[in-house]
C-alpha atoms as a PDB file:
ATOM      1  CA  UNK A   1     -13.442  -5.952   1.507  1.00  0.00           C
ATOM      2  CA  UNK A   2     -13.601  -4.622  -1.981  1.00  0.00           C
ATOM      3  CA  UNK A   3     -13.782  -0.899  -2.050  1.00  0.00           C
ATOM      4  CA  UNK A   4     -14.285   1.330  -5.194  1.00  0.00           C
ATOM      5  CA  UNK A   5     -14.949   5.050  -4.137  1.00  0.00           C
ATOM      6  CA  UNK A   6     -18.131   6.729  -5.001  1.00  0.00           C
ATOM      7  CA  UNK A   7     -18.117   9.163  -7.934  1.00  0.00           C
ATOM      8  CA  UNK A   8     -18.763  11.958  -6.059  1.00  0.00           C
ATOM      9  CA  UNK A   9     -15.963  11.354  -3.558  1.00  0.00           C
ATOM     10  CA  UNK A  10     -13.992  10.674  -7.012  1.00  0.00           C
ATOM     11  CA  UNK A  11     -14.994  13.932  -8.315  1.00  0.00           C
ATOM     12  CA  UNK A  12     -13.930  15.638  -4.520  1.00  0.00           C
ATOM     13  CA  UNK A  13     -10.430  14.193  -5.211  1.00  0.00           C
ATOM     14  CA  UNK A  14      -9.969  14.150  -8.727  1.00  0.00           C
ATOM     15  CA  UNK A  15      -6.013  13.685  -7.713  1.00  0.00           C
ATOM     16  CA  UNK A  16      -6.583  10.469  -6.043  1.00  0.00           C
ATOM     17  CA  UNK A  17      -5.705   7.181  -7.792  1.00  0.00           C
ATOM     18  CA  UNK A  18      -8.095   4.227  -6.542  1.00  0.00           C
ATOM     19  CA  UNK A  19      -6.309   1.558  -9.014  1.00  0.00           C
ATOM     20  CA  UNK A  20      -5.401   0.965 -13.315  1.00  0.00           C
ATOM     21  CA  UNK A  21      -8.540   0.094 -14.869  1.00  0.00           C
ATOM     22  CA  UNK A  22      -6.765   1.079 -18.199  1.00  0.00           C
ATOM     23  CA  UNK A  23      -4.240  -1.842 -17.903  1.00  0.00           C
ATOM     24  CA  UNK A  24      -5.172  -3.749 -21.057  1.00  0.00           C
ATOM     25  CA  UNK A  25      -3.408  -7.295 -20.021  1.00  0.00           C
ATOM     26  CA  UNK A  26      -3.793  -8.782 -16.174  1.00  0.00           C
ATOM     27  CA  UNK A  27      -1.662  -6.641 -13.757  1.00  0.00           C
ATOM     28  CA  UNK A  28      -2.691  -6.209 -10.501  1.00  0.00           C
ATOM     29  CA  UNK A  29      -0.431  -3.973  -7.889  1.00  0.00           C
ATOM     30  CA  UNK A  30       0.330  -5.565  -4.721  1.00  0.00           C
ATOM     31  CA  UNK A  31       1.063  -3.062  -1.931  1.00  0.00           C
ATOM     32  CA  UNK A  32       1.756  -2.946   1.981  1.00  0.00           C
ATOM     33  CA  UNK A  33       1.662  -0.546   3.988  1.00  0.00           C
ATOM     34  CA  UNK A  34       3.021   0.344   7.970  1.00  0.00           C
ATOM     35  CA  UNK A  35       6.843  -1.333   7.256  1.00  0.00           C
ATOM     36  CA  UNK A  36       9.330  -1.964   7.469  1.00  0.00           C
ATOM     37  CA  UNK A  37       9.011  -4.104  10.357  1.00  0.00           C
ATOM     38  CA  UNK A  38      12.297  -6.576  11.606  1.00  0.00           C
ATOM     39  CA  UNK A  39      11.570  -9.937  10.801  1.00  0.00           C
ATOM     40  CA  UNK A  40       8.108  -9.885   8.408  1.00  0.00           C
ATOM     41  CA  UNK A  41       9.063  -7.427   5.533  1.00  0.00           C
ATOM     42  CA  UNK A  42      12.097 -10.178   5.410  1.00  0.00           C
ATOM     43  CA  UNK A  43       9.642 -12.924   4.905  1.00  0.00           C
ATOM     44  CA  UNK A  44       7.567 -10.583   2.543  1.00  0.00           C
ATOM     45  CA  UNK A  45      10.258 -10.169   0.282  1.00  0.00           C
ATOM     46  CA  UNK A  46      10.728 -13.775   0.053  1.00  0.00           C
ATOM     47  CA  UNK A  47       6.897 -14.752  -1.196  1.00  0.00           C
ATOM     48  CA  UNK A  48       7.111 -12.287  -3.531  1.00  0.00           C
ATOM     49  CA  UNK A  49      10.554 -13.960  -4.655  1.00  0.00           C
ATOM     50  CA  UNK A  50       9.136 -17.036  -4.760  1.00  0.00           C
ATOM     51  CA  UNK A  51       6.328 -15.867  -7.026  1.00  0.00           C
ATOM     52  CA  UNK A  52       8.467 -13.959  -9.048  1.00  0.00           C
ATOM     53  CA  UNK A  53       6.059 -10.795  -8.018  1.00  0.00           C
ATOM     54  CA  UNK A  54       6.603  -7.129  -7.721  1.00  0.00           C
ATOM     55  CA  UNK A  55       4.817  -4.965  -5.004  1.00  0.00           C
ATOM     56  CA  UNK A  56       5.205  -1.476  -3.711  1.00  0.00           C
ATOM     57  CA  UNK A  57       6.139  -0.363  -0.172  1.00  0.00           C
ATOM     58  CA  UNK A  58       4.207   2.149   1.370  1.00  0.00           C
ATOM     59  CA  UNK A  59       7.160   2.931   4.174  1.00  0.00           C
ATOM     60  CA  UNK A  60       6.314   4.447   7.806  1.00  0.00           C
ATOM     61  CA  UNK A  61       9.328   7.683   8.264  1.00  0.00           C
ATOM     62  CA  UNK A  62      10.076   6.844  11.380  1.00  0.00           C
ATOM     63  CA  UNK A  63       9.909   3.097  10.770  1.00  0.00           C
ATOM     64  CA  UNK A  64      12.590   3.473   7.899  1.00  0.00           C
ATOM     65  CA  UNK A  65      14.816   5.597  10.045  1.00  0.00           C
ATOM     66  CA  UNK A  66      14.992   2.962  12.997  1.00  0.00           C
ATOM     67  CA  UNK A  67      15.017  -0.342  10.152  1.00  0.00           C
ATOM     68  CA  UNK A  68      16.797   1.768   7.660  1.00  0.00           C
ATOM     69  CA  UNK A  69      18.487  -2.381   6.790  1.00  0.00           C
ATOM     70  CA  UNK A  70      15.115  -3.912   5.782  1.00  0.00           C
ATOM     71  CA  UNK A  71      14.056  -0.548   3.541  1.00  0.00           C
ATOM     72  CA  UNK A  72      17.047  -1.241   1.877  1.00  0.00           C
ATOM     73  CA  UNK A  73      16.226  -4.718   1.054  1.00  0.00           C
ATOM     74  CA  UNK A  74      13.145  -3.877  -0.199  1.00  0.00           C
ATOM     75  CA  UNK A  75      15.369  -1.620  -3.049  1.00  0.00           C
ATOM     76  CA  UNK A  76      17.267  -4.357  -3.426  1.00  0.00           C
ATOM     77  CA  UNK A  77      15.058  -6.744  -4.476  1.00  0.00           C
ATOM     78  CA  UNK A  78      13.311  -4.578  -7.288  1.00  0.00           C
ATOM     79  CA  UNK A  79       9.992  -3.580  -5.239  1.00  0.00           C
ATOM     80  CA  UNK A  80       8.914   0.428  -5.410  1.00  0.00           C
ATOM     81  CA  UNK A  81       8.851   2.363  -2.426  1.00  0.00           C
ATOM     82  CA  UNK A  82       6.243   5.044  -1.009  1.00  0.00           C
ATOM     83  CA  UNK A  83       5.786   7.430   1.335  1.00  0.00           C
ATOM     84  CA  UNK A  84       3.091   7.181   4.180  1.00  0.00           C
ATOM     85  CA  UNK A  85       3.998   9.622   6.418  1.00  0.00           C
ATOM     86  CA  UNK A  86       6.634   9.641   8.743  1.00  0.00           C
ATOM     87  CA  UNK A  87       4.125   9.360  12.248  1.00  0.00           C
ATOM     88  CA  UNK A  88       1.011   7.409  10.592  1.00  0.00           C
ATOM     89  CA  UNK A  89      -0.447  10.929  11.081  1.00  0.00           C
ATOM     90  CA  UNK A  90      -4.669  11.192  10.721  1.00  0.00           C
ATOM     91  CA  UNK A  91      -5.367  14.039   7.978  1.00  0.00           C
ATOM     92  CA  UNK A  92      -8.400  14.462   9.449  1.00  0.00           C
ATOM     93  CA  UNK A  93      -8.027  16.827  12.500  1.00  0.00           C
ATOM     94  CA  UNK A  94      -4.825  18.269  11.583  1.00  0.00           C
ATOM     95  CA  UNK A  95      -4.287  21.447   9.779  1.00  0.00           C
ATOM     96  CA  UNK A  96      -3.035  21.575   6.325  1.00  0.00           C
ATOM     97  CA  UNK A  97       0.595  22.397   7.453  1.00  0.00           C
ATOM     98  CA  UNK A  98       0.750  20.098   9.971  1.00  0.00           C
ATOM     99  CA  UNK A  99      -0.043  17.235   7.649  1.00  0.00           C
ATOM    100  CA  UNK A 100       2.093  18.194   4.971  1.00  0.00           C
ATOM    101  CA  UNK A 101       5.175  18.315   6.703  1.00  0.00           C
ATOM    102  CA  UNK A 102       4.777  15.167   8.404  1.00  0.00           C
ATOM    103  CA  UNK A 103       5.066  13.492   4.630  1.00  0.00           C
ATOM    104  CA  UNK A 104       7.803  16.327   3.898  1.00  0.00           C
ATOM    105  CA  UNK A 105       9.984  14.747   7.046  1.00  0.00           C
ATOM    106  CA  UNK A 106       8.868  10.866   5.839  1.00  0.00           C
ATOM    107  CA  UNK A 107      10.331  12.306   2.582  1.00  0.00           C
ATOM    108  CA  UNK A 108      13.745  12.497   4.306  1.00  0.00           C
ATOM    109  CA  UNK A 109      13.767   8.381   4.312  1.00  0.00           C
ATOM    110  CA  UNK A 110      11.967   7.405   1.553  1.00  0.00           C
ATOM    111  CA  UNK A 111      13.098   8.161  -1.590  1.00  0.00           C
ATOM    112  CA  UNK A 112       9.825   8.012  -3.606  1.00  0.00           C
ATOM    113  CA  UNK A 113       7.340  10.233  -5.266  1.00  0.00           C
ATOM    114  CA  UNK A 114       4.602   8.273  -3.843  1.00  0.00           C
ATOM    115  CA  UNK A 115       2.352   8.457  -0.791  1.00  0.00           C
ATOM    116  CA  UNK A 116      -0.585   6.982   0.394  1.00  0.00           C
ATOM    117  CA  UNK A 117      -2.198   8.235   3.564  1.00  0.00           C
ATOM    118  CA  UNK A 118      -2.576   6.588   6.266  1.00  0.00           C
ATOM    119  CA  UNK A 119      -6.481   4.976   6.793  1.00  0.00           C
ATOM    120  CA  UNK A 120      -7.124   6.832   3.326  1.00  0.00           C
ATOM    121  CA  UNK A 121      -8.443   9.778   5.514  1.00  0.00           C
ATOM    122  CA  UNK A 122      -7.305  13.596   4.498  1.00  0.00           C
ATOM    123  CA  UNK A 123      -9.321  16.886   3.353  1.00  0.00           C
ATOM    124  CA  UNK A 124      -9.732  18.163  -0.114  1.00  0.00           C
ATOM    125  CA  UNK A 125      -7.274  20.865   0.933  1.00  0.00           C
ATOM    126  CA  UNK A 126      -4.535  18.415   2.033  1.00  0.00           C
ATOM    127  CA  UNK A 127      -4.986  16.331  -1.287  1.00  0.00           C
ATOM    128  CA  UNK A 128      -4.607  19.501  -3.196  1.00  0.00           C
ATOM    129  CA  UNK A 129      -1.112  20.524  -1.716  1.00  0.00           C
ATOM    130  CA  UNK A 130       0.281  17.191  -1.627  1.00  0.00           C
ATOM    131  CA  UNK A 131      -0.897  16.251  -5.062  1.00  0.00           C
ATOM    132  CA  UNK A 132       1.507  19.438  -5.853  1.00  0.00           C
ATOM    133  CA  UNK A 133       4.558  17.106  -5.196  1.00  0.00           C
ATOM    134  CA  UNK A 134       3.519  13.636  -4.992  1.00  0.00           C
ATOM    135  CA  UNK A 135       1.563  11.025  -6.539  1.00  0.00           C
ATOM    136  CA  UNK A 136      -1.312  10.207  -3.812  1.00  0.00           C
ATOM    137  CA  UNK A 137      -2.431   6.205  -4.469  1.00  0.00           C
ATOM    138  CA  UNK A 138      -5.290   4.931  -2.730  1.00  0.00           C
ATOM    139  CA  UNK A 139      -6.536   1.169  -3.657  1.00  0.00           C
ATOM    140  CA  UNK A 140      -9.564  -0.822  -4.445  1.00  0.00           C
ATOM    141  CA  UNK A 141      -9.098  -3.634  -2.640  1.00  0.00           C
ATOM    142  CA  UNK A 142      -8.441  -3.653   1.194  1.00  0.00           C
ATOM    143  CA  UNK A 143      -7.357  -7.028   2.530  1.00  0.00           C
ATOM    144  CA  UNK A 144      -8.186  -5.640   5.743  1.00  0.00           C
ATOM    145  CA  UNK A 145      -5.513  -8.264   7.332  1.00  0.00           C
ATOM    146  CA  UNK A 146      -4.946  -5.728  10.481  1.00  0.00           C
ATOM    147  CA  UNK A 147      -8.484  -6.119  12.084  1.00  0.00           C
ATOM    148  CA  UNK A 148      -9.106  -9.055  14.828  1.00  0.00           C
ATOM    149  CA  UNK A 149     -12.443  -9.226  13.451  1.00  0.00           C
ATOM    150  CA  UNK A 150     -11.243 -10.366  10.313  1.00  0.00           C
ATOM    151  CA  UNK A 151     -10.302 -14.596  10.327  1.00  0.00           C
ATOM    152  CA  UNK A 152      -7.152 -15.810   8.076  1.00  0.00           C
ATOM    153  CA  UNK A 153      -9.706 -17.469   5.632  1.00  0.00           C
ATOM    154  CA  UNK A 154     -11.636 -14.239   5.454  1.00  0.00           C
ATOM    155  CA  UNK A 155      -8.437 -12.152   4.335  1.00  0.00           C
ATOM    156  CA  UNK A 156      -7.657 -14.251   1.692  1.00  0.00           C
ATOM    157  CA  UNK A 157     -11.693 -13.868   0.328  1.00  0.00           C
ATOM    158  CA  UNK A 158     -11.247  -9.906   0.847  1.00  0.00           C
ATOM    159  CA  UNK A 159      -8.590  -9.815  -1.819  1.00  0.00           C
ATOM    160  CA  UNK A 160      -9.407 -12.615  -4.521  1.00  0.00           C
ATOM    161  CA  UNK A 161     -13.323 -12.221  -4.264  1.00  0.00           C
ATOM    162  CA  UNK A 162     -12.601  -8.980  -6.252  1.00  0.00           C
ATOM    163  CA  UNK A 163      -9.749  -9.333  -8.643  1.00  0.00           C
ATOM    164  CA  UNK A 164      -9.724  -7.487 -11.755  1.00  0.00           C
ATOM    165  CA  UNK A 165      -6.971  -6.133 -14.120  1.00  0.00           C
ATOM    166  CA  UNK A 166      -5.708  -3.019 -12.986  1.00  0.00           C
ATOM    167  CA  UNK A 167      -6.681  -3.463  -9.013  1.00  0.00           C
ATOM    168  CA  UNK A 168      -4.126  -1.535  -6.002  1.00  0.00           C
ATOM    169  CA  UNK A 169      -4.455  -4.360  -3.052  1.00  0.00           C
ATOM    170  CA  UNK A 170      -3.615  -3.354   0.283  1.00  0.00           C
ATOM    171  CA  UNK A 171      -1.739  -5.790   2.941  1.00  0.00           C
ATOM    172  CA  UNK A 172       0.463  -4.474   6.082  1.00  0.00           C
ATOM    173  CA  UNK A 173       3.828  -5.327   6.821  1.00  0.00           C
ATOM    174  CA  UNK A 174       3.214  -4.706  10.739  1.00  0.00           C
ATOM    175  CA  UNK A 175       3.118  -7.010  13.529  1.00  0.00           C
ATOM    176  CA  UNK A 176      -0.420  -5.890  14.049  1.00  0.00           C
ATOM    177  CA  UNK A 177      -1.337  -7.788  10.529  1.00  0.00           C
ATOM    178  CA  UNK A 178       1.117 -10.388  11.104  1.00  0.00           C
ATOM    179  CA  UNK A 179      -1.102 -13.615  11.639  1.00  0.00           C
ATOM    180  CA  UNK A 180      -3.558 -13.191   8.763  1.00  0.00           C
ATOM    181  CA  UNK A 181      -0.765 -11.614   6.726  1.00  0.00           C
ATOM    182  CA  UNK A 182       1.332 -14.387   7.098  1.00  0.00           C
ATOM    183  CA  UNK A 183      -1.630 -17.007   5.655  1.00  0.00           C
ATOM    184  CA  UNK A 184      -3.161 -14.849   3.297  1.00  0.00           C
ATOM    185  CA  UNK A 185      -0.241 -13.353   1.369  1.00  0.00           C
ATOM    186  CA  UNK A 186       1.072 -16.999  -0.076  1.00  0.00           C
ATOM    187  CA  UNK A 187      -2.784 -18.242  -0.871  1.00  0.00           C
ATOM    188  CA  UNK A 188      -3.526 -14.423  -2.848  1.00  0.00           C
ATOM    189  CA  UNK A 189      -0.037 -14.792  -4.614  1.00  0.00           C
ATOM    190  CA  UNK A 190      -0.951 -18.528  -5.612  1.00  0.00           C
ATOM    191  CA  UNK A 191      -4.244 -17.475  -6.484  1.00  0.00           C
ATOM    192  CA  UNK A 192      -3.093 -14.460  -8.804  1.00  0.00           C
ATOM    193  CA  UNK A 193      -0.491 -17.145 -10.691  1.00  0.00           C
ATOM    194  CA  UNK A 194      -3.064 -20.215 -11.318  1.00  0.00           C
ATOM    195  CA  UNK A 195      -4.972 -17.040 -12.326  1.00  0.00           C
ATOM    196  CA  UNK A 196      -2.673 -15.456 -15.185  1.00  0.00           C
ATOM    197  CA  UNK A 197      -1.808 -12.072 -12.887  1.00  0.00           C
ATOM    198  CA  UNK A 198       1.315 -10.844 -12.719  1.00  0.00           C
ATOM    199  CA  UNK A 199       2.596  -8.226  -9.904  1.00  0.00           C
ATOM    200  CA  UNK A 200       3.773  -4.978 -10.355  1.00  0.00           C
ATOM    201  CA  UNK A 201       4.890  -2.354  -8.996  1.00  0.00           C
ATOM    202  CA  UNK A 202       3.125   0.951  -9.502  1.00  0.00           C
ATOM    203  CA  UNK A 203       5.458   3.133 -11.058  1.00  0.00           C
ATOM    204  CA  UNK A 204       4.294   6.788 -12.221  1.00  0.00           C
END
């Protein structure tokens, strides 16, 4: 599912960043969301290795604090790290406050000036105070490799359908995502090297 916000939603969030359209050579930014999870962000860490890619981490709090071993690995092997909340908390429905310090107690864990909230759902008045300490990174391409409805072939088309220099992909690092994550992630990564990408981490 290729997803490129609307200008006026654009203009609503000015403090949003949907993906590097300025990138002059082909970069693309691999990220994945919901870890770290025993036993897959492991095996993520190795495609990556094996296709000498970067990607950034968009860590769970809580999730970090139980696997604090498999956030460290992702350190370790050069990826970025970023904060999405410490409960997967909705922005919508949730006061200002509340929403805030739920990335404030993530920020315990995660040593990052990133976030990315979770489902992409928060109020101009959330984006505003958290844009006051963080860098907030949506993405324009969704692999959407969580939803049943979605077939292993049909995650793979979601990402490379809509490659261009500069894109933010999303994948999950979550059991939930596990079976189309598992065949998508090598056939994107081969796809992005026969197709002279390279994978980096988003670093700001």
């Amino acid at each position: 599912m290729y997803f490129s916000a609307p200008e006026f939603i654009r203009k609503m969030f000015p403090m949003l960043i949907w993906g590097f359209p300025e990138e002059e050579d082909r970069a693309v930014f691999l990220s994945f969301d919901d870890g770290p999870t025993v036993g897959l962000t492991p095996w993520v860490l190795e495609k990556l290795d094996e296709y000498n890619a970067k990607a950034t981490f968009f860590c769970l709090g809580k999730n970090v604090e139980q696997h604090p071993d498999e956030y460290n690995m992702i350190v370790a092997h050069g990826h970025a790290v970023g904060n999405h909340s410490y409960s997967h908390i909705k922005g919508w429905g949730n006061s200002v406050s509340a929403y805030v310090q739920d990335f404030d107690l993530a920020s315990e864990f995660i040593d990052s000036n990133l976030i990315r909230p979770p489902y992409g759902r928060l109020t101009p008045n959330q984006a505003r105070v958290l844009s006051e300490r963080y860098k907030l990174i949506m993405w324009d391409i969704l692999s959407r490799d969580y939803s049943r409805a979605v077939s292993r072939r049909g995650c793979v088309r979601n990402v490379v359908k809509h490659l261009r220099p500069g894109s933010i992909i999303v994948f999950h690092d979550s059991l939930k995502s596990q079976r189309n994550l598992k065949y998508a992630l090598p056939r994107v990564l081969e796809t992005l090297r026969n197709e002279g990408y390279e994978c980096r981490k988003i670093e700001l």
